[in-house]
C-alpha atoms as a PDB file:
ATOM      1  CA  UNK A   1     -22.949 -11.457  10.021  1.00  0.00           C
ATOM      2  CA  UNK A   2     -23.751  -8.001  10.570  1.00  0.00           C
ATOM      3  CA  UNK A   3     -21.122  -5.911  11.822  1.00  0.00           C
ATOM      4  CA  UNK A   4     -23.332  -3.559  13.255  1.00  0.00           C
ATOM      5  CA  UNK A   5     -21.556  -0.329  11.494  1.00  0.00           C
ATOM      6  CA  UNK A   6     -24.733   0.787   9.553  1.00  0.00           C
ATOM      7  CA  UNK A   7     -24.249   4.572  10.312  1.00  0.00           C
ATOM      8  CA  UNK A   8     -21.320   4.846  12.267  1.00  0.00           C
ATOM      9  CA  UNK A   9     -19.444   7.839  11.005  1.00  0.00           C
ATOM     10  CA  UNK A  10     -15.696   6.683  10.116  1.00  0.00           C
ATOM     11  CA  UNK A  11     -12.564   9.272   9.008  1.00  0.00           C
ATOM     12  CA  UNK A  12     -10.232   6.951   6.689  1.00  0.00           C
ATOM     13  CA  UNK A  13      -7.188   8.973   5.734  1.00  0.00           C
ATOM     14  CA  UNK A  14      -5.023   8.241   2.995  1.00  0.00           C
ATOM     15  CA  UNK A  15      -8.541   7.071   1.595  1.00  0.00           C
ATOM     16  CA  UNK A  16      -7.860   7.909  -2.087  1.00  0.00           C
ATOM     17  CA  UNK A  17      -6.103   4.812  -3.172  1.00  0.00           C
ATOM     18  CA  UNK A  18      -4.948   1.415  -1.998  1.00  0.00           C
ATOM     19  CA  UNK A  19      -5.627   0.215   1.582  1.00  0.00           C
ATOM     20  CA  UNK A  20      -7.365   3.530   2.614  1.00  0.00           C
ATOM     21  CA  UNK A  21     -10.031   3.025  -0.337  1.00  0.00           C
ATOM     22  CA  UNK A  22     -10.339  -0.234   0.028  1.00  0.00           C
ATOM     23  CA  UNK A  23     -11.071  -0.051   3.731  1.00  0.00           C
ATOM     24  CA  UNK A  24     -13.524   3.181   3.103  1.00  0.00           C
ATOM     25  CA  UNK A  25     -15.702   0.922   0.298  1.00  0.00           C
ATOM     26  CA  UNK A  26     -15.744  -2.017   2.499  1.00  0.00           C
ATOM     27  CA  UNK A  27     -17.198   0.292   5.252  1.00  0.00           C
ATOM     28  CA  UNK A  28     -19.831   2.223   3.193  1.00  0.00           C
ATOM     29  CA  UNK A  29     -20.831  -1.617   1.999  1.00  0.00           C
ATOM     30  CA  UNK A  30     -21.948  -2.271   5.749  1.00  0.00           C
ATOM     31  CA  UNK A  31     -23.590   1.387   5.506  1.00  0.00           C
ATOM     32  CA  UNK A  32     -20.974   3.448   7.510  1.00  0.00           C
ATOM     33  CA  UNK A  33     -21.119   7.436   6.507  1.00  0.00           C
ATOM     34  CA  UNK A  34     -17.088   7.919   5.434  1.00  0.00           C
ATOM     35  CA  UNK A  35     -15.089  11.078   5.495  1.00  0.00           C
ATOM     36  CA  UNK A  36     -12.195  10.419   3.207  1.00  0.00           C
ATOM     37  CA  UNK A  37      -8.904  12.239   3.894  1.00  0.00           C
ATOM     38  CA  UNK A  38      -5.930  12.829   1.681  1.00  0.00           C
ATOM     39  CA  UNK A  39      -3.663  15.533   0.474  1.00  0.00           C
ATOM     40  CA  UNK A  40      -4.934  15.470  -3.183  1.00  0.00           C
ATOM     41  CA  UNK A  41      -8.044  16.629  -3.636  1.00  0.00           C
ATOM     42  CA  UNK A  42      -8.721  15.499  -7.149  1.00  0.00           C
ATOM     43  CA  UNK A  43      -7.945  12.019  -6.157  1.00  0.00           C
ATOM     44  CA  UNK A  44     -10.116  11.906  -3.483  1.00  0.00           C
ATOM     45  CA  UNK A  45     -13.282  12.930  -5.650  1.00  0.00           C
ATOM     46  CA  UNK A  46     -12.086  10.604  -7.822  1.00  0.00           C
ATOM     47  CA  UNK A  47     -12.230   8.089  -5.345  1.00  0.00           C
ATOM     48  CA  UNK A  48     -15.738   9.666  -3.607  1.00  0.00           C
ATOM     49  CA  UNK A  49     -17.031   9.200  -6.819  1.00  0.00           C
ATOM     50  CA  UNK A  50     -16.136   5.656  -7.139  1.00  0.00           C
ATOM     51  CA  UNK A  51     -17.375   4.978  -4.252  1.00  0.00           C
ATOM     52  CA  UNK A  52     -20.708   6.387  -4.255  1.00  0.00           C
ATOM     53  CA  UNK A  53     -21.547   5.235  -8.083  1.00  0.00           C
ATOM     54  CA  UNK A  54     -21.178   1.880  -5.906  1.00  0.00           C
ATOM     55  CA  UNK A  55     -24.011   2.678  -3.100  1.00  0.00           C
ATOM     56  CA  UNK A  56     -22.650   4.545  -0.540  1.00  0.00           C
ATOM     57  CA  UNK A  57     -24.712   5.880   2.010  1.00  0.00           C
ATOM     58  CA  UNK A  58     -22.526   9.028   2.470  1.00  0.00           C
ATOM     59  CA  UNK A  59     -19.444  10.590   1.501  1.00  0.00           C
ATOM     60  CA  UNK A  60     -17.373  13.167   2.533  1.00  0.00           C
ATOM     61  CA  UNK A  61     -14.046  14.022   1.182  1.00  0.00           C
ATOM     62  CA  UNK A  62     -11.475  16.548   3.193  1.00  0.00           C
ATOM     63  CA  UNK A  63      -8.173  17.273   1.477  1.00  0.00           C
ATOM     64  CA  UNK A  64      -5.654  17.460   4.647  1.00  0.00           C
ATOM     65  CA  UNK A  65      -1.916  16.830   5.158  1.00  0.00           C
ATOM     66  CA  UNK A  66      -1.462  14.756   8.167  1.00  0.00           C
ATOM     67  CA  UNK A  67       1.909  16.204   8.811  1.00  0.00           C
ATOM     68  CA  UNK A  68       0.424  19.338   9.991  1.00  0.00           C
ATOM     69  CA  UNK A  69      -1.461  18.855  13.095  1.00  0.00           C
ATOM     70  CA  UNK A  70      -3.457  22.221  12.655  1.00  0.00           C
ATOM     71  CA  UNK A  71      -4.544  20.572   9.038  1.00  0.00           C
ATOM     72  CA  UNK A  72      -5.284  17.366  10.795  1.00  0.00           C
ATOM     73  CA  UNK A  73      -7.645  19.411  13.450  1.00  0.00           C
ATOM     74  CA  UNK A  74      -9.381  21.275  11.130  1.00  0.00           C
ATOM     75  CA  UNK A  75      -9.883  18.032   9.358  1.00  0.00           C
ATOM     76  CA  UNK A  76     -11.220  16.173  11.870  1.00  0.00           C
ATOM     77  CA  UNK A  77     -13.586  19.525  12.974  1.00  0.00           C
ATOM     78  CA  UNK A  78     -15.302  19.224   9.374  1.00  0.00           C
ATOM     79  CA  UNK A  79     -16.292  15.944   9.982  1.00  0.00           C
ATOM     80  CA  UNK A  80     -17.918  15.742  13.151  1.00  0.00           C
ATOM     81  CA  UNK A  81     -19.450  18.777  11.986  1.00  0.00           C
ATOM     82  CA  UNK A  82     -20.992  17.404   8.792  1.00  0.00           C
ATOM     83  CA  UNK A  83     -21.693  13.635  10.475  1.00  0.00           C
ATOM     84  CA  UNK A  84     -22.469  15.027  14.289  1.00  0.00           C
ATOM     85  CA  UNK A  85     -19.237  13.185  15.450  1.00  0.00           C
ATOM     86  CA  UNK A  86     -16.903  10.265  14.723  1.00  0.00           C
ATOM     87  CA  UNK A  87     -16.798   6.971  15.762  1.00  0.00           C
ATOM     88  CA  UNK A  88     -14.043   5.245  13.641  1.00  0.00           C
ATOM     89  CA  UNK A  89     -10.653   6.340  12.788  1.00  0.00           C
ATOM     90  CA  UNK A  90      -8.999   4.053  10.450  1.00  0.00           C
ATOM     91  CA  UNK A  91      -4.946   5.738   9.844  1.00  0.00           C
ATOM     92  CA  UNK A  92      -3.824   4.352   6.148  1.00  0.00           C
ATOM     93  CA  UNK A  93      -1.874   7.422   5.218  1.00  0.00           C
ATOM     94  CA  UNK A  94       1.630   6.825   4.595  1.00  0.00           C
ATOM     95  CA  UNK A  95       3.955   6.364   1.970  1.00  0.00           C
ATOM     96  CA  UNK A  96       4.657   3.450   0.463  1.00  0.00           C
ATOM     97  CA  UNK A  97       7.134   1.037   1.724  1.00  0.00           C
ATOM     98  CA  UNK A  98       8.508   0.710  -1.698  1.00  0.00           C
ATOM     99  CA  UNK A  99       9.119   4.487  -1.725  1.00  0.00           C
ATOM    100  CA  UNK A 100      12.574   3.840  -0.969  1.00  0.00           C
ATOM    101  CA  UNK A 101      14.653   1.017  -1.856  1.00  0.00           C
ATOM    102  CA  UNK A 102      15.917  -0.938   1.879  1.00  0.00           C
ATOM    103  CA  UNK A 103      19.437   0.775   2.823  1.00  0.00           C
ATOM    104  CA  UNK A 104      21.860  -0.465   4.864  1.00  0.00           C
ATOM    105  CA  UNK A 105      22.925   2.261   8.260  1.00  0.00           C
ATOM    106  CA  UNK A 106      26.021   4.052   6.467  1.00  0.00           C
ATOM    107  CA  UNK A 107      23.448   4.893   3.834  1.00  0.00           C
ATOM    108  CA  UNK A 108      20.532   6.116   5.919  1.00  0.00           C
ATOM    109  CA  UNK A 109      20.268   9.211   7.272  1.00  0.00           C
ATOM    110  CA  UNK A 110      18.523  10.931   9.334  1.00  0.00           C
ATOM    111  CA  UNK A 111      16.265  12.874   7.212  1.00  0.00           C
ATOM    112  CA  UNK A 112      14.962   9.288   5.978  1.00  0.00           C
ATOM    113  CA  UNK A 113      13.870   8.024   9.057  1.00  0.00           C
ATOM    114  CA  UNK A 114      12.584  11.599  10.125  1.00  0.00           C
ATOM    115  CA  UNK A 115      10.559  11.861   6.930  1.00  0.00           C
ATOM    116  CA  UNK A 116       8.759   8.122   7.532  1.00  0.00           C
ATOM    117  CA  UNK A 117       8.149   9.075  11.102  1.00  0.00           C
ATOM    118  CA  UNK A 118       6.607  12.118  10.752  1.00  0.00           C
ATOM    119  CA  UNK A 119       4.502  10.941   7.944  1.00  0.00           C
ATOM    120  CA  UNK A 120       3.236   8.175   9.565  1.00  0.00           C
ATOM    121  CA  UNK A 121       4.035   7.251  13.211  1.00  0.00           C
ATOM    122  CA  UNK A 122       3.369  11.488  14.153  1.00  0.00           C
ATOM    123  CA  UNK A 123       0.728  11.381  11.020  1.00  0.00           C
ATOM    124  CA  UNK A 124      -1.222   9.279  12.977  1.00  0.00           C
ATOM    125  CA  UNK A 125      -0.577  10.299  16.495  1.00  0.00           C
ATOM    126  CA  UNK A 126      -2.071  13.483  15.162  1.00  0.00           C
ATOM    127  CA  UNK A 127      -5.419  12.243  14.052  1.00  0.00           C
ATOM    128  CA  UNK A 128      -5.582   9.899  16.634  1.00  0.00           C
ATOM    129  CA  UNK A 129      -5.096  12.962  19.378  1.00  0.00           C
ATOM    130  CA  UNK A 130      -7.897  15.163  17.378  1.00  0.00           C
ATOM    131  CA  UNK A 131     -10.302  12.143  17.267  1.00  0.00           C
ATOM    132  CA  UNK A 132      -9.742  10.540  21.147  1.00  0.00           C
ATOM    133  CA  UNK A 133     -12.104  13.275  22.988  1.00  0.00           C
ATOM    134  CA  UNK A 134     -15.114  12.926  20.328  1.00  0.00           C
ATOM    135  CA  UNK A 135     -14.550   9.576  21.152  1.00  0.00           C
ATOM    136  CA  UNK A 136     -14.349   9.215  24.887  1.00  0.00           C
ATOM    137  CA  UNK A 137     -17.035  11.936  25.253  1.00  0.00           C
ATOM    138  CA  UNK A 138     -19.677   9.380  23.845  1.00  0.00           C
ATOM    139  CA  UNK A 139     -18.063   5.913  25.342  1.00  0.00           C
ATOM    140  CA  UNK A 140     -17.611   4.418  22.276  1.00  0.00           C
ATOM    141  CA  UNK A 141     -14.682   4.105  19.297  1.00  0.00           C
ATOM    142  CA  UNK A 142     -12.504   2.675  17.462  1.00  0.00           C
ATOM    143  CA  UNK A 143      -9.194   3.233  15.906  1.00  0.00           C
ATOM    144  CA  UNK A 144      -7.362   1.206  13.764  1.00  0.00           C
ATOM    145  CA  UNK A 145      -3.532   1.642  12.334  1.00  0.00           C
ATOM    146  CA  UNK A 146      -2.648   0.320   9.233  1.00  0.00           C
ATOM    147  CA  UNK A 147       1.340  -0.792   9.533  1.00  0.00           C
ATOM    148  CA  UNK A 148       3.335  -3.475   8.153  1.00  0.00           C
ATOM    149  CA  UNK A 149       4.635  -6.722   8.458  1.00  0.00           C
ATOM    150  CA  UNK A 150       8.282  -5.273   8.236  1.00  0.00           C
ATOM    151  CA  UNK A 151       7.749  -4.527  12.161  1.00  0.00           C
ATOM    152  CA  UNK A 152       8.675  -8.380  12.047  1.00  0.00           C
ATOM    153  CA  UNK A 153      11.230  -8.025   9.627  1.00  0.00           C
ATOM    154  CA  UNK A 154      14.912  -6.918   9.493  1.00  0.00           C
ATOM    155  CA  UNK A 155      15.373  -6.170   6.129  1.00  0.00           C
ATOM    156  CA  UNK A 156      14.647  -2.815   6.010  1.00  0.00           C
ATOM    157  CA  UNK A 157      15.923  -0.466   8.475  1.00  0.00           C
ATOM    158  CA  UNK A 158      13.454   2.435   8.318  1.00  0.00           C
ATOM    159  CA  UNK A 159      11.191   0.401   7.822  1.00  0.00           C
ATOM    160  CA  UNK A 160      10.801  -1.847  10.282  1.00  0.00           C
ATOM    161  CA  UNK A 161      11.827   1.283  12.519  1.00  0.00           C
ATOM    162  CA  UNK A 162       8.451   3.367  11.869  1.00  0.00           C
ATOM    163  CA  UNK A 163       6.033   0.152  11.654  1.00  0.00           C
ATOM    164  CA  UNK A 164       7.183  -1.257  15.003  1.00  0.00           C
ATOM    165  CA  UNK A 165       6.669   2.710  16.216  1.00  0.00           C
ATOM    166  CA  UNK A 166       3.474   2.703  14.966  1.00  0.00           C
ATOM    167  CA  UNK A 167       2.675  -1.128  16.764  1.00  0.00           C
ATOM    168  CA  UNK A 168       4.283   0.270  20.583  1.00  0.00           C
ATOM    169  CA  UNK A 169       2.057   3.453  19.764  1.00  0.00           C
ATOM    170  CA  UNK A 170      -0.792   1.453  19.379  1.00  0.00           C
ATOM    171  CA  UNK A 171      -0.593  -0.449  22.604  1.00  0.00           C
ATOM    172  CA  UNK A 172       0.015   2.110  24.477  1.00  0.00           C
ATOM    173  CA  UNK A 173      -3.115   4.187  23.044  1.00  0.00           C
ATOM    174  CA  UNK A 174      -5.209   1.246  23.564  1.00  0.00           C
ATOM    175  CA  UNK A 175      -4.242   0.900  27.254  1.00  0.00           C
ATOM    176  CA  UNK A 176      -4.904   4.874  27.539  1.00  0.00           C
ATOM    177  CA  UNK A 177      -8.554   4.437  25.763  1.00  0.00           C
ATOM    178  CA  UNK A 178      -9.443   1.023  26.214  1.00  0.00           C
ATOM    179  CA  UNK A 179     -11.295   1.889  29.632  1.00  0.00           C
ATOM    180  CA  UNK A 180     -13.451   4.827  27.713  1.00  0.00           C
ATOM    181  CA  UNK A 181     -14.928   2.397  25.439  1.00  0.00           C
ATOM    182  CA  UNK A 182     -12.470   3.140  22.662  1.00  0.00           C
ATOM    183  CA  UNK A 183     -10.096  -0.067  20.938  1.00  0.00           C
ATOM    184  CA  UNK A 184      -6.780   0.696  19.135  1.00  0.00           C
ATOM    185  CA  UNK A 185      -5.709  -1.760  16.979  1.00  0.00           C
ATOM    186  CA  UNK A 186      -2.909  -2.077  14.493  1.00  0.00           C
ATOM    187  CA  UNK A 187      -3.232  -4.128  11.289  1.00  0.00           C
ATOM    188  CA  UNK A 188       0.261  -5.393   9.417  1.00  0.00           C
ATOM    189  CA  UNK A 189      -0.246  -6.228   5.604  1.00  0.00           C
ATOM    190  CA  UNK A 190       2.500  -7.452   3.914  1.00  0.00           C
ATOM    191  CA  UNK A 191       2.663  -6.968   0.376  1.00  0.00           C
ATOM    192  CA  UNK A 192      -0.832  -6.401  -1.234  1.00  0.00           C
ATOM    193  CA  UNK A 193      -2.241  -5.955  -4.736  1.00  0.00           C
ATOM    194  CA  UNK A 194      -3.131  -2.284  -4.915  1.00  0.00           C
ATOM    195  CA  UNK A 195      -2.919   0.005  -8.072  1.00  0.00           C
ATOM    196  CA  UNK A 196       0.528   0.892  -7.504  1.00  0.00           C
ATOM    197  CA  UNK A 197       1.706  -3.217  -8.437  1.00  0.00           C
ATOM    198  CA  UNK A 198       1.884  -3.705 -11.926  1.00  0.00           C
ATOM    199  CA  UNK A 199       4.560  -0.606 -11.907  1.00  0.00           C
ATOM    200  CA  UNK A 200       6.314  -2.163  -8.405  1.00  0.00           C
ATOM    201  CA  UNK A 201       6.443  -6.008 -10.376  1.00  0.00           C
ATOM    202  CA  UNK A 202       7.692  -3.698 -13.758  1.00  0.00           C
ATOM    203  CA  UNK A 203      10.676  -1.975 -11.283  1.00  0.00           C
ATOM    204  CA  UNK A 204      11.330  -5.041  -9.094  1.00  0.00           C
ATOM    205  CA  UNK A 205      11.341  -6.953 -12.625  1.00  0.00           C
ATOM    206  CA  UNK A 206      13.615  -4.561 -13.856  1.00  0.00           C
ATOM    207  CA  UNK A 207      16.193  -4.477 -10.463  1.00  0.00           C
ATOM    208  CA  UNK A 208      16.437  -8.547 -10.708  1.00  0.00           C
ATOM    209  CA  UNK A 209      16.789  -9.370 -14.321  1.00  0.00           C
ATOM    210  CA  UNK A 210      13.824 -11.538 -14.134  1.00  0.00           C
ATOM    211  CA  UNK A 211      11.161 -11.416 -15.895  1.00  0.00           C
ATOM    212  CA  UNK A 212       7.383  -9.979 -14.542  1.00  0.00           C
ATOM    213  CA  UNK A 213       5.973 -13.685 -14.129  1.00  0.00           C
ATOM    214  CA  UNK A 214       8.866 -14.688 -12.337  1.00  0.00           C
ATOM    215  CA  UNK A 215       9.008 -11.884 -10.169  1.00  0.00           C
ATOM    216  CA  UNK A 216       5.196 -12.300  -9.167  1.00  0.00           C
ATOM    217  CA  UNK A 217       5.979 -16.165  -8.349  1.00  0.00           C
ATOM    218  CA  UNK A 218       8.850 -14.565  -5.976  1.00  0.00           C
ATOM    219  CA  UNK A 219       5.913 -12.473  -4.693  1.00  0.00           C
ATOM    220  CA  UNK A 220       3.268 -14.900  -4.045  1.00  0.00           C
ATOM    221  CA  UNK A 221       5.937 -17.532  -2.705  1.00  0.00           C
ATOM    222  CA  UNK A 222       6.562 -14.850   0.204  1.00  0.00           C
ATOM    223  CA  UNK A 223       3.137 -16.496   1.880  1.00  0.00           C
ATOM    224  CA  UNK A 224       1.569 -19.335   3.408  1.00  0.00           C
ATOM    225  CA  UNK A 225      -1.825 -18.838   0.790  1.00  0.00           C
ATOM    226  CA  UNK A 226       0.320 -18.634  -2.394  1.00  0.00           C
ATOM    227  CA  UNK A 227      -0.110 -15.541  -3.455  1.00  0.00           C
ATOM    228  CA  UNK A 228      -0.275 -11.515  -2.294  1.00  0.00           C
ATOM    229  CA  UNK A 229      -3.187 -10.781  -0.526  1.00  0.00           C
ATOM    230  CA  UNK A 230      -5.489  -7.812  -2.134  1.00  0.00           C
ATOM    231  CA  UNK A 231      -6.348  -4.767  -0.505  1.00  0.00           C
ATOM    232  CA  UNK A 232     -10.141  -6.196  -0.497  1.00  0.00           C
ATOM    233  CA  UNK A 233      -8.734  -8.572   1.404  1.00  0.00           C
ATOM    234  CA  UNK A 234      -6.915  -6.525   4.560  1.00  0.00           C
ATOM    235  CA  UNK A 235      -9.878  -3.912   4.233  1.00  0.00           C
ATOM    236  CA  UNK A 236     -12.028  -6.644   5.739  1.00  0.00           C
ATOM    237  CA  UNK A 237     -10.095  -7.754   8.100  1.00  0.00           C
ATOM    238  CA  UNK A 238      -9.864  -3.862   8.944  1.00  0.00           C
ATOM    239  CA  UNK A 239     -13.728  -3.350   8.701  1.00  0.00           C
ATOM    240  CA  UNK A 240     -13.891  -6.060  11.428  1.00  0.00           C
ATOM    241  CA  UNK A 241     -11.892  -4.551  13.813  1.00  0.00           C
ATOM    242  CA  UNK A 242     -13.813  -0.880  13.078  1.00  0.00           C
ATOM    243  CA  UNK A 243     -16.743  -3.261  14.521  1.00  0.00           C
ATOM    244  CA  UNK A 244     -18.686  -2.888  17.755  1.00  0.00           C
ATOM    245  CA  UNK A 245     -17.818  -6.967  17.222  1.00  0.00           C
ATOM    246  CA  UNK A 246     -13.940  -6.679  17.594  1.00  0.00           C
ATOM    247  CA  UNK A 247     -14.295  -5.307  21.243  1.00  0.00           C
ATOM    248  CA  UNK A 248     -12.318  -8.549  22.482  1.00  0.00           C
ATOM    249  CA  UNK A 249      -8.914  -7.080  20.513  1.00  0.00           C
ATOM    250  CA  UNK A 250      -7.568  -4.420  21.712  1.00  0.00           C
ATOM    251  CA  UNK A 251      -3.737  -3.491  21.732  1.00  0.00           C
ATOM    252  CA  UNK A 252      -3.030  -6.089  19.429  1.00  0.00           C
ATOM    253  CA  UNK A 253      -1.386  -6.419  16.052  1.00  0.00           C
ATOM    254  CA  UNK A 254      -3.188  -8.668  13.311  1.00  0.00           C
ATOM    255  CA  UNK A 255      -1.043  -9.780  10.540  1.00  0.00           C
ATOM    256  CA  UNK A 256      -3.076  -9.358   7.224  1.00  0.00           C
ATOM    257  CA  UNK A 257      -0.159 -10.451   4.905  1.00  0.00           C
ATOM    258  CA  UNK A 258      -1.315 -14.303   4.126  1.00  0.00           C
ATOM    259  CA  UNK A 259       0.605 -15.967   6.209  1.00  0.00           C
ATOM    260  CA  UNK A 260       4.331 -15.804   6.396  1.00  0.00           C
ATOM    261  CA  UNK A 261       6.379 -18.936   5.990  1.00  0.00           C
ATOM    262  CA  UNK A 262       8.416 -20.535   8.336  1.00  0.00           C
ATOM    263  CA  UNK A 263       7.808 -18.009  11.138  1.00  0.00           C
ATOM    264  CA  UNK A 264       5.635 -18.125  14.358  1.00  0.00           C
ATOM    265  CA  UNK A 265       4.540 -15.647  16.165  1.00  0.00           C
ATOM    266  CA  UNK A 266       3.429 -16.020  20.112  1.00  0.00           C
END
């Protein structure tokens, strides 16, 4: 099937590792031009690099901090200036959900819940905000948020707080855009194989006593396909919705986590 995204001009921040590359290779692979944004900017030639030693049509990397909205701006300036304008936003930068181990509400404070929402429900409000009117102008986009499936879970306090944010944002972005020809989506992964694993099996390994087979099996039992999905995996399911063929989703939130057992969702 072709997606029809050969040349469409896509910004992918957090693009130099994990989801965000991922999603940027599996968009070059249907011949999309990428800008990829990230804070490090030896990472993300390291990751430009990667990606055009693969094929890729075009690459463009802009070191940003999507915290700052005048960064974010500027970012988003370079790009249509380079590619002539933007038609996909894919939002992927955010810090881990592992970054912090789940705390209970005598032990978290404000500053952690500040620090996840303005990293990620603000982050991508911001580029969102500097990409809508490049977007509208021409009658055509799409943006898609990269969450979590703790919005469905109550394990984690901050984070289920900023991915369920980042969901209600979405919706109410798509029914703002949706009439200009633009679709918001949000994607939830649940756990997925990324670079940053073998250290996250090594430290969950270390926390349970168990040891790094075991605590895989406890990983992979946590879906309905039997094991973690990859990030090739959710960066299609991404790619699809950065598609002039996802126009009949919009608003909605597609899990991307392999299935979670025991639960439905309506």
């Amino acid at each position: 099937m072709d997606l029809g995204l050969g040349g469409r001009r896509a910004i992918v921040t957090g693009g130099s590792r994990g989801i965000g590359l991922a999603t940027a290779r599996a968009l070059t692979a249907e011949g999309a031009r990428v800008a990829l944004l990230a804070r490090d900017p030896d990472a993300l030639e390291a990751a430009a690099a990667s990606l055009r030693d693969a094929g890729a049509p075009e690459v463009l990397t802009v070191a940003a901090d999507t915290t700052d909205d005048d960064a974010v701006r500027a970012a988003v300036r370079t790009v249509a200036e380079q590619f002539g304008g933007v038609d996909v936003l894919v939002n992927a930068a955010a810090r881990p959900a592992s970054a912090g181990a789940p705390t209970g509400l005598g032990a978290t404070t404000d500053d952690a819940v500040r620090v996840e929402l303005e990293t990620k429900l603000l982050g991508y409000l911001r580029c969102a905000r500097a990409v809508a009117p490049l977007m509208t102008a021409q009658g055509w986009g799409r943006i898609v948020n990269v969450s979590g499936l703790n919005a469905r879970r109550s394990t984690s306090l901050v984070g289920s707080v900023r991915n369920v944010a980042v969901a209600s944002m979405t919706a109410a972005l798509a029914h703002e855009l949706g009439p200009q020809g633009v679709n918001v989506t949000v994607v939830h992964p649940g756990v997925t194989e990324t670079e940053r694993t073998a250290q996250a099996l090594a430290d969950r390994a270390a926390a349970t006593g168990l040891d790094e087979t075991a605590a895989r099996a406890e990983l992979d039992a946590t879906t309905t396909i039997g094991r973690i999905t990859t990030a090739a995996e959710v960066a299609d399911v991404i790619t699809f919705l950065c598609s002039p063929r996802s126009v009949a989703i919009n608003g909605d939130a597609v899990a991307a986590g392999g299935g979670t057992p025991g639960v439905t969702h309506y």
